[in-house]
Protein backbone atom coordinates (compact mmCIF):
# COMPACT_ATOMS: atom_id res chain seq x y z
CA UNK A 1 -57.75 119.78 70.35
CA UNK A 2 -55.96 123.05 70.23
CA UNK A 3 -59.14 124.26 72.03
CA UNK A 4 -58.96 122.05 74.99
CA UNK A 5 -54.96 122.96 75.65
CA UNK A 6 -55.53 126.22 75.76
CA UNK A 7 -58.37 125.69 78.08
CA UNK A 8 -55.90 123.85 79.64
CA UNK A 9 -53.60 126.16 79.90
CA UNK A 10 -56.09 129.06 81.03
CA UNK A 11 -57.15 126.72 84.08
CA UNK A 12 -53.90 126.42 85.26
CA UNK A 13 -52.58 129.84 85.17
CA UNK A 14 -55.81 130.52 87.27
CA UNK A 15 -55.13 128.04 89.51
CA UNK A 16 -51.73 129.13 90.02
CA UNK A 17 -52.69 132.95 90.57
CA UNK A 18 -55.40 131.51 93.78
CA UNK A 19 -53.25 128.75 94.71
CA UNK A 20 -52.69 128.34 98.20
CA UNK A 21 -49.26 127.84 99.90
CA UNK A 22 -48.62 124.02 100.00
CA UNK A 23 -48.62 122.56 103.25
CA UNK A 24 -47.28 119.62 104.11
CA UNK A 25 -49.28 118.13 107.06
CA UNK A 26 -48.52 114.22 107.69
CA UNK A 27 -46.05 113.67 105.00
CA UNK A 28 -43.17 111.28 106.10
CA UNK A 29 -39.62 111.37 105.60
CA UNK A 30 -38.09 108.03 105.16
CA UNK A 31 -34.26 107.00 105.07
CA UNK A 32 -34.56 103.97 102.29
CA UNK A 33 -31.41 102.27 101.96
CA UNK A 34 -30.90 100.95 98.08
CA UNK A 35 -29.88 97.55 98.27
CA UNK A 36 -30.17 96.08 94.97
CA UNK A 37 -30.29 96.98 91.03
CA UNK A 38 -34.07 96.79 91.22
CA UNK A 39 -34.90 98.72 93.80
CA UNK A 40 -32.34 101.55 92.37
CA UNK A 41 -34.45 101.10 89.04
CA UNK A 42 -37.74 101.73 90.55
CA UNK A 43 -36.51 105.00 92.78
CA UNK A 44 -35.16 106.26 89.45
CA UNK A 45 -38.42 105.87 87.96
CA UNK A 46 -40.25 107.26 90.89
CA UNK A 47 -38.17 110.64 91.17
CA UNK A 48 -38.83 110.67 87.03
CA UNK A 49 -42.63 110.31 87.73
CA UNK A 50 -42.70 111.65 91.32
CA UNK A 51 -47.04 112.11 91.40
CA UNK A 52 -46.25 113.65 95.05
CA UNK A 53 -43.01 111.50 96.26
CA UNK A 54 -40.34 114.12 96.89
CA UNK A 55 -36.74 113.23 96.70
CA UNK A 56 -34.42 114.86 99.45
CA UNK A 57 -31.33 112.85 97.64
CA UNK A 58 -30.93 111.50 94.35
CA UNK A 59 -31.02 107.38 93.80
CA UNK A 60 -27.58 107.02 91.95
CA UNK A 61 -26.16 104.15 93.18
CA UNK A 62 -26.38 100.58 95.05
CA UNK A 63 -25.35 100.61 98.55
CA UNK A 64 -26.28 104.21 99.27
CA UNK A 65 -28.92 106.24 100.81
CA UNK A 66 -31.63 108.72 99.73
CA UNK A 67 -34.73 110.41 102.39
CA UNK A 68 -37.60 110.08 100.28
CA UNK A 69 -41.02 112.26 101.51
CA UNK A 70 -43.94 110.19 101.48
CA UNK A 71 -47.44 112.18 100.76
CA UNK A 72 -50.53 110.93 102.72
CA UNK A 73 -52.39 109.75 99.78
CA UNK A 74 -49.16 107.57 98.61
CA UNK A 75 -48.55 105.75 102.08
CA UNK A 76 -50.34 102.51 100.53
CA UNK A 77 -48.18 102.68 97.24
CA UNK A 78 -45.27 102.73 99.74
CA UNK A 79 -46.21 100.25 101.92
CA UNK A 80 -46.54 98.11 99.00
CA UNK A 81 -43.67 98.29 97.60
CA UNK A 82 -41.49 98.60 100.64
CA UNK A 83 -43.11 94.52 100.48
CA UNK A 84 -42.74 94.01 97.51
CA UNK A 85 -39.21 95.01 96.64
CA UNK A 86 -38.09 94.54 100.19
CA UNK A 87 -36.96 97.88 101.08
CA UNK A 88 -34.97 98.90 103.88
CA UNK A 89 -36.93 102.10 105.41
CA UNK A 90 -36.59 104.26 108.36
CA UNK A 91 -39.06 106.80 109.67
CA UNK A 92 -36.93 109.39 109.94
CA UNK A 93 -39.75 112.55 110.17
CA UNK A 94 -43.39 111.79 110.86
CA UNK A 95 -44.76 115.70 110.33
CA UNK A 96 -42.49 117.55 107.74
CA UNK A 97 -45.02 120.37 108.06
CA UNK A 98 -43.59 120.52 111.99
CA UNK A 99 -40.44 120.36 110.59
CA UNK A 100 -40.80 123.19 108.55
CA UNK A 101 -42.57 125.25 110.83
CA UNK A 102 -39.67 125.48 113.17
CA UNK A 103 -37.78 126.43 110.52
CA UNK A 104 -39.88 129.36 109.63
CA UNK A 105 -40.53 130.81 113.02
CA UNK A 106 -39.95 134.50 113.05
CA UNK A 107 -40.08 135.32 116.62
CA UNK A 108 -36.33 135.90 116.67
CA UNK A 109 -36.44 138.34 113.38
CA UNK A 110 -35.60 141.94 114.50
CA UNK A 111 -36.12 145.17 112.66
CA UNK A 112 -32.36 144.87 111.42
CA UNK A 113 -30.99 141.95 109.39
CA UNK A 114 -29.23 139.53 110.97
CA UNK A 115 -28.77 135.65 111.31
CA UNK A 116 -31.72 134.60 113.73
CA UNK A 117 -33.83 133.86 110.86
CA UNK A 118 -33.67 133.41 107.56
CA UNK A 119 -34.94 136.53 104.84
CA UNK A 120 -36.88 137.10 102.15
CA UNK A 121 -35.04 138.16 98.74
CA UNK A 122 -36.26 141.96 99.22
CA UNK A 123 -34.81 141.63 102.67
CA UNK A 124 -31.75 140.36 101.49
CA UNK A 125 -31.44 143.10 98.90
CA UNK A 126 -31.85 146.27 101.29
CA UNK A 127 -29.05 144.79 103.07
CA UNK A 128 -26.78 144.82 100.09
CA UNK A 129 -27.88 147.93 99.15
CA UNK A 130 -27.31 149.32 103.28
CA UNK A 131 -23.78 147.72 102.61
CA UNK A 132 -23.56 149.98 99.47
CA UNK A 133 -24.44 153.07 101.48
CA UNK A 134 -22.06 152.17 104.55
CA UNK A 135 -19.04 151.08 102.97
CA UNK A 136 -18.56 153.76 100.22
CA UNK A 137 -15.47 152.86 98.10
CA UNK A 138 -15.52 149.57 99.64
CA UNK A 139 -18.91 147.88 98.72
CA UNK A 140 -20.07 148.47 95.06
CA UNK A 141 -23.68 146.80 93.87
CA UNK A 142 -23.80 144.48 90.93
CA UNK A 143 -27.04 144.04 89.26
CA UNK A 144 -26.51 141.34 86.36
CA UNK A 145 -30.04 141.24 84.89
CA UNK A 146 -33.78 139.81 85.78
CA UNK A 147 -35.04 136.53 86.29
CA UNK A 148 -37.27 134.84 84.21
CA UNK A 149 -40.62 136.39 86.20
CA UNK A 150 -38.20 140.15 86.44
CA UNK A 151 -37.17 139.94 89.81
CA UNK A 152 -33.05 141.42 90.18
CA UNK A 153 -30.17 139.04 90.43
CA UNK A 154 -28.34 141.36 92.50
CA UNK A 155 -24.82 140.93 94.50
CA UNK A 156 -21.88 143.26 95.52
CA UNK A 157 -18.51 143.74 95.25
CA UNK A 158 -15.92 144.04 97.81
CA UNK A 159 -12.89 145.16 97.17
CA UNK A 160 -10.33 147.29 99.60
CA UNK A 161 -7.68 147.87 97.06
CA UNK A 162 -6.69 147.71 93.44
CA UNK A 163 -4.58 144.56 92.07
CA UNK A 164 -6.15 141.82 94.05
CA UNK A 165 -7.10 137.92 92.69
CA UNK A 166 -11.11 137.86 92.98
CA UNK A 167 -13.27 135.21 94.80
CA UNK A 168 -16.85 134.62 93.76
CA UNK A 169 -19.60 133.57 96.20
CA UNK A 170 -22.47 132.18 94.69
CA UNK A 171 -26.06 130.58 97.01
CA UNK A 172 -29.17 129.67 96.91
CA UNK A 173 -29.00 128.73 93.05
CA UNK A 174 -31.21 125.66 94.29
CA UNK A 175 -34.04 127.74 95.61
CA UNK A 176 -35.11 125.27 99.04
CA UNK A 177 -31.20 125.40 100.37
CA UNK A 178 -31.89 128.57 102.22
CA UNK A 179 -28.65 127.82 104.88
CA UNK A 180 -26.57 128.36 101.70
CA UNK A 181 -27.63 132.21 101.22
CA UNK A 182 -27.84 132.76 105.24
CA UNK A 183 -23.48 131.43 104.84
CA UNK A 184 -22.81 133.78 102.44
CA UNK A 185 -24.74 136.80 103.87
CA UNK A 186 -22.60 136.00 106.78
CA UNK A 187 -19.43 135.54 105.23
CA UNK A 188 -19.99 139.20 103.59
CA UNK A 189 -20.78 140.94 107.03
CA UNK A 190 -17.16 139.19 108.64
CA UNK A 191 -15.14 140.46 105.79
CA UNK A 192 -16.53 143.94 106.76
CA UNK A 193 -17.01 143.97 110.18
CA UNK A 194 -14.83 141.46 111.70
CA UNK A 195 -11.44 142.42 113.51
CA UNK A 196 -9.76 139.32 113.49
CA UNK A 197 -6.90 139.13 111.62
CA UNK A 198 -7.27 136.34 109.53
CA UNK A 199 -10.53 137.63 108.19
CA UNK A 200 -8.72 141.07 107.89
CA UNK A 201 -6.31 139.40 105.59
CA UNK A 202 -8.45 137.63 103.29
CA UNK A 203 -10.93 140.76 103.56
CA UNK A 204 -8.50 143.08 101.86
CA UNK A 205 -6.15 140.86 99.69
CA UNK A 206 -8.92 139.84 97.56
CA UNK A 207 -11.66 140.94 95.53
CA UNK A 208 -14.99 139.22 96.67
CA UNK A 209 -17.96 138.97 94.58
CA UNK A 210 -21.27 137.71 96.34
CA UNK A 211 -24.51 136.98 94.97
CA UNK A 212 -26.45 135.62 97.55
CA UNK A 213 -29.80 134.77 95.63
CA UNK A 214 -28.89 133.31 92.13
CA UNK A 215 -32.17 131.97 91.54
CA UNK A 216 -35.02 134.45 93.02
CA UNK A 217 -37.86 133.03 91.24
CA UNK A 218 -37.52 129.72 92.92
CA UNK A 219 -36.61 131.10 96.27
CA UNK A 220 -39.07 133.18 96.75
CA UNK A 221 -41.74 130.39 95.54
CA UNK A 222 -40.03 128.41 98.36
CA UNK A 223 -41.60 131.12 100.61
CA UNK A 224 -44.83 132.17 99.38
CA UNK A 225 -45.88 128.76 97.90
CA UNK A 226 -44.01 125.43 98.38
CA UNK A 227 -40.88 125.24 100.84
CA UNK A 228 -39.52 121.92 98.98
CA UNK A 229 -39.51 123.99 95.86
CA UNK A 230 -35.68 123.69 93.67
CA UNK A 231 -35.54 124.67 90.18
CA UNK A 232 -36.17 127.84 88.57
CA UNK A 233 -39.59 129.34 87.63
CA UNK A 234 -39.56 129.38 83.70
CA UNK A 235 -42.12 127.96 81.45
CA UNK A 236 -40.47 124.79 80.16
CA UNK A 237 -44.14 122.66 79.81
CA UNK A 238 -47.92 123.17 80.27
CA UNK A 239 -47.88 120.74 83.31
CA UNK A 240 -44.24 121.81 84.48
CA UNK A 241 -42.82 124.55 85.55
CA UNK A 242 -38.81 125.23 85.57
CA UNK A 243 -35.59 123.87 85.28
CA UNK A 244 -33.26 122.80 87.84
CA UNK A 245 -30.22 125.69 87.69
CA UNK A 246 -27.50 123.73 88.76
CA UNK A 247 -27.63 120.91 85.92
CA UNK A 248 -27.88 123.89 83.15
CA UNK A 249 -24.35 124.90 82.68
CA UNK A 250 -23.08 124.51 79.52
CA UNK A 251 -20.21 122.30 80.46
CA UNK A 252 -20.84 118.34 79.74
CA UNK A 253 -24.64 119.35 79.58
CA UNK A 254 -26.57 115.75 79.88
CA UNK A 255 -23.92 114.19 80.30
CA UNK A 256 -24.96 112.08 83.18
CA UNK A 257 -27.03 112.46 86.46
CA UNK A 258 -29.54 115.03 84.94
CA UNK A 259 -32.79 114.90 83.26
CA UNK A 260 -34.74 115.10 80.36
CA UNK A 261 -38.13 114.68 81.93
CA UNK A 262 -39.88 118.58 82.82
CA UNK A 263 -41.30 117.45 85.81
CA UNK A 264 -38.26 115.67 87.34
CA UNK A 265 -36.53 117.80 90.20
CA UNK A 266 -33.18 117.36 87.98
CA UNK A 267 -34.31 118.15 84.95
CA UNK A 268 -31.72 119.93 83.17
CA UNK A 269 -33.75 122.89 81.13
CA UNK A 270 -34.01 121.85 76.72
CA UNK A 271 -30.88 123.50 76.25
CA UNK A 272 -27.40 124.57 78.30
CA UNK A 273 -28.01 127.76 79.58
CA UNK A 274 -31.66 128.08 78.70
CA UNK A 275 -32.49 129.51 81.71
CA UNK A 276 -32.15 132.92 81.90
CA UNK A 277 -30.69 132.80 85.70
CA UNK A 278 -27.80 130.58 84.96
CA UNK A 279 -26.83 132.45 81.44
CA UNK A 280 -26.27 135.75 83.12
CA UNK A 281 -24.31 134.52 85.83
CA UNK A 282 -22.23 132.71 83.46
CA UNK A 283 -21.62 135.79 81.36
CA UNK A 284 -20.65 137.47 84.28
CA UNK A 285 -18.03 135.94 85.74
CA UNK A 286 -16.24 135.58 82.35
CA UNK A 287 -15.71 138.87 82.74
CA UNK A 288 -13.26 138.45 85.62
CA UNK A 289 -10.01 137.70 84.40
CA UNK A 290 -8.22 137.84 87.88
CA UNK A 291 -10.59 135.03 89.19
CA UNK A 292 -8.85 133.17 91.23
CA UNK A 293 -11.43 130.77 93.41
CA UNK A 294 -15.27 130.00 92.92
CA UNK A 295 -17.24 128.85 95.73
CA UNK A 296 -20.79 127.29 95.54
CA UNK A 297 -23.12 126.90 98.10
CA UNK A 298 -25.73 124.57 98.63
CA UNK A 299 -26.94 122.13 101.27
CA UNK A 300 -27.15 119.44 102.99
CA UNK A 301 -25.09 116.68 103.30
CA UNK A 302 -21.53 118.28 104.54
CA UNK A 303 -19.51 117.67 102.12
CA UNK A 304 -16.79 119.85 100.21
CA UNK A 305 -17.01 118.81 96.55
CA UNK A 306 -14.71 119.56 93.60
CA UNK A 307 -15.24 119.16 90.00
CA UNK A 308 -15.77 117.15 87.56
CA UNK A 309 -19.33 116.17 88.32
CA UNK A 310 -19.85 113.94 84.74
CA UNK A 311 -16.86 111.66 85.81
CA UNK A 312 -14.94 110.50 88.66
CA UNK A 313 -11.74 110.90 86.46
CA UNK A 314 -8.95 112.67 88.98
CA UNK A 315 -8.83 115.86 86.19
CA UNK A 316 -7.03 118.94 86.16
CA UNK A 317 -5.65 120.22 89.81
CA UNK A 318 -7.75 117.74 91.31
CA UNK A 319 -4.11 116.22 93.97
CA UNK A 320 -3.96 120.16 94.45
CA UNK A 321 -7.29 120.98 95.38
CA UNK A 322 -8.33 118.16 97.37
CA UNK A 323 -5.00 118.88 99.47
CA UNK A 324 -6.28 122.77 100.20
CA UNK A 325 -9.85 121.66 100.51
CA UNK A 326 -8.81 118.50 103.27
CA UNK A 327 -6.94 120.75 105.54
CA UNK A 328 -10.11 123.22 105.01
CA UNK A 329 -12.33 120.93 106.71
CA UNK A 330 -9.86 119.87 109.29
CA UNK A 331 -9.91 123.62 110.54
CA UNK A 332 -14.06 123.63 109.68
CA UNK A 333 -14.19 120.58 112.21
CA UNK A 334 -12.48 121.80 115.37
CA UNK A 335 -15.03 124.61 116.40
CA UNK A 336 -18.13 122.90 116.60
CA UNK A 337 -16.57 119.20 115.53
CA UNK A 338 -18.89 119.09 112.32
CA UNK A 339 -17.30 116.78 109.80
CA UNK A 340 -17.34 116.81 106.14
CA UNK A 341 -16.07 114.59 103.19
CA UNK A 342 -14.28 115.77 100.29
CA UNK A 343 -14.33 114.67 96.78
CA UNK A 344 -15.00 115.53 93.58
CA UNK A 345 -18.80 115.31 92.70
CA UNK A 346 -19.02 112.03 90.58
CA UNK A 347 -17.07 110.23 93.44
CA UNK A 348 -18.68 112.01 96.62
CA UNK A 349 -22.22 111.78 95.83
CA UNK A 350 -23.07 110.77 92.12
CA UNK A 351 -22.64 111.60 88.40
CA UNK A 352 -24.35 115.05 88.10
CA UNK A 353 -23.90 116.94 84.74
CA UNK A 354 -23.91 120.83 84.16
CA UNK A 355 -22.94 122.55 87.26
CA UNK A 356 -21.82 125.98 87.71
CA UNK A 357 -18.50 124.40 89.24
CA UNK A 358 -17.78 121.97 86.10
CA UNK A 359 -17.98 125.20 83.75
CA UNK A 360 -16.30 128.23 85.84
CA UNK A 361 -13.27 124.87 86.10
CA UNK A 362 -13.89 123.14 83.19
CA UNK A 363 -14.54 126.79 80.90
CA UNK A 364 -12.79 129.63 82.27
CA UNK A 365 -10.04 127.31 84.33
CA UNK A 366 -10.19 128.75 87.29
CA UNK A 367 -7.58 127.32 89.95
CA UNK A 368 -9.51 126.75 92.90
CA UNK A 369 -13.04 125.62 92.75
CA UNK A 370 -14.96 123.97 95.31
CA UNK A 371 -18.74 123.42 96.18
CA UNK A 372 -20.40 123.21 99.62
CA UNK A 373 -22.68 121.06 100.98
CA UNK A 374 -23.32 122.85 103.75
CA UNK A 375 -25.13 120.94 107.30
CA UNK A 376 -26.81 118.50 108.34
CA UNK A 377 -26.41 115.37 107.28
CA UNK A 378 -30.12 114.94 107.34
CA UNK A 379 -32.14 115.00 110.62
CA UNK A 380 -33.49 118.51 108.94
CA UNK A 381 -32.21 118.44 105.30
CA UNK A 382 -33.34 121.46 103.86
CA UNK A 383 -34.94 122.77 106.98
CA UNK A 384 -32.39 123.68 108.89
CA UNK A 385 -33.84 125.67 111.96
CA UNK A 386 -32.69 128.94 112.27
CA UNK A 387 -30.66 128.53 115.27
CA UNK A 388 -27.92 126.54 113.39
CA UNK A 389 -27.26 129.40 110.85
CA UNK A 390 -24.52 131.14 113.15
CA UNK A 391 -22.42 128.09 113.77
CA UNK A 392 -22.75 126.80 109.77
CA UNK A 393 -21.45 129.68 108.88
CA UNK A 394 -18.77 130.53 111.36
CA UNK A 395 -17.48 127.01 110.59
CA UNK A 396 -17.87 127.68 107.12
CA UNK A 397 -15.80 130.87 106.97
CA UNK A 398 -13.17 128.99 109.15
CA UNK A 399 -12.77 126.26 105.99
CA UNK A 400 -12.78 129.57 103.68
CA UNK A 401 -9.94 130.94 105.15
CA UNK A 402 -7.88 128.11 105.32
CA UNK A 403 -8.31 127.74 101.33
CA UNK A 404 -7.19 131.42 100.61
CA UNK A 405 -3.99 130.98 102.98
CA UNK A 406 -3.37 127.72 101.30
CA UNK A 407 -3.35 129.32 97.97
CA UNK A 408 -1.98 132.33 98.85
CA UNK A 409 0.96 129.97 100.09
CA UNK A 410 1.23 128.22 97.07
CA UNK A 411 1.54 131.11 94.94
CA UNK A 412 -2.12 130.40 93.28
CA UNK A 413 -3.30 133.98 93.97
């Protein structure tokens, strides 16, 4: 027996060194509408025991939505039990492979980095480091360790002048969001470059940290090997590979919306903090004792989210933050008239344990904390084509400003 698994074992790591970059040619995207306690029931079970299905949203409730991707080989299963259980289901992408495609064009790359197209983590990286070279006494590097397969988690600090209130950036922590790490890069080259002098103010009255790439393993899988990829890279199983980041904080840990299953997109990792990526940004930031607002970036589904994500319990600041956060997204709608809710996470979307915004609230208490679910709402998902980077993210900085001045204001920083 112990023969065979390692056999086992040997034939997958083989595989996995030759294995070709998935493609995925004639796989559907479906909006299912959940109608009834059985049909919730059996999504639940399918995005436990996926066997191909792909889940673009989680199945939490009754009376909500998920986009589900349909393989070729499952269409029958589908069929079936679209019949059988009566399912409510749009086509809503025939060819995700076309889909991503556009998304991954690089004619519009140049030779210098910019927001045309979206970057590899090496890419990303020489930027900071530019940055670091530019902006001397300005721009600092932070490198705060290695991901599970040694890659750098690597970010930078800005900082103008001595005594200010710090705000942390963190992206692409869920490795298929790339929009989110595109934002932030963006957000970074305004604070340095831009003349405006709203930007100017929040530029130099605050300490910023960014880390653009908080899970590298996983994002760089999205690119070399499967684009729908989301957790990180670590060996949690022989079949199964990774846990997903944002549901491994050690805040609440399983305490709803996560789980326990390796192979499940949400599975949470066998411990808080077992993975590697999530641990060292965690000890990190508790080294900032003048933190004064966390953002987290992710996509899609515009929405601004605040903690708690294990209840829908109005905790802590919550009549203070969701005041700052709703005038945020009134300023975030009036240059391009994109519209986002706002709500903590349990009441937005659905109950989703140990993420990096329940512990930097629920640990270190930090006053303002706030997640983003950055475009669309889901004609691409997580393939947002490269043209709609520069107007996410000038939005997006518009909302961030408006939540610095508001606390700023209120005497919070």
């Amino acid at each position: 027996m112990k023969f065979a698994l390692v056999c086992l074992a040997l034939a997958l790591l083989c595989g996995a060194a030759v294995a070709e970059k998935a493609r995925y040619d004639n796989y559907r995207v479906y909006r299912v509408r959940i109608e009834t306690d059985r049909q919730l029931e059996l999504l639940k079970a399918l995005e436990q025991n996926p066997d191909g299905y792909r889940f673009w949203d989680e199945p939490a409730k009754v009376g909500t939505e998920v986009l589900l991707v349909v393989p070729p080989h499952q269409r029958g299963h589908f069929g079936e039990l679209r019949a059988k259980l009566a399912f409510r289901a749009q086509l809503h992408i025939a060819d995700l492979q076309k889909q991503i495609d556009l998304e991954s064009r690089t004619a519009l790359r140049k030779e210098t980095f910019g927001w045309t197209a979206y970057y590899r983590t090496d890419e990303i990286y020489a930027w900071l480091d530019s940055l670091v070279a530019s902006y001397p006494g300005v721009v600092s590097p932070l490198n705060i360790g290695n991901s599970f397969e040694g890659r750098p988690i690597k970010g930078v600090k800005v900082s103008y002048k001595a005594g200010n209130k710090a705000v942390v950036m963190e992206s692409l922590i869920h490795a298929r969001e790339w929009i989110s790490g595109a934002t932030t890069t963006y957000v970074l080259n305004q604070l340095l470059t831009s003349t405006d002098p709203k930007v100017r103010n929040i530029a130099e009255n605050f300490d910023w940290y960014f880390f653009p790439v908080t899970n590298p393993d996983g994002y760089e899988y999205t690119h070399t090997t499967d684009r729908q990829w989301r957790k990180t890279r670590s060996e949690v199983s022989i079949l199964c590979r990774g846990a997903d980041p944002n549901r491994n904080w050690g805040y609440n840990f399983m305490q709803g919306g996560a789980s326990n299953v390796p192979c499940s997109d949400t599975f949470a990792g066998p411990s808080a903090f077992s993975e590697v990526e999530t641990r060292q940004l965690a000890d990190f930031i508790a080294t900032l004792d003048n933190m004064s607002t966390y953002l987290s970036f992710h996509a899609y589904s515009q929405l601004l989210l605040v903690p708690y994500g294990h209840t829908t319990a109005q905790l802590d600041n919550y009549d203070e933050t969701i005041a700052i956060g709703t005038k945020a997204i009134n300023k975030l709608r009036e240059r391009y008239g994109t519209t986002y809710r706002i709500g903590n996470i349990a009441e937005a979307i659905y109950v989703a344990s140990g993420g990096s915004i329940d512990w930097v609230k629920g640990v270190l208490r930090t006053p303002l904390v706030y997640c983003y679910e950055l475009r669309d709402l889901g004609r691409y998902g997580f393939v947002l084509p490269p043209d709609q980077i520069i107007p996410t993210a000038e939005e997006t900085l518009d909302s961030i400003i408006v939540i610095l001045e508001e606390g700023q204001a209120l005497g919070i920083h």
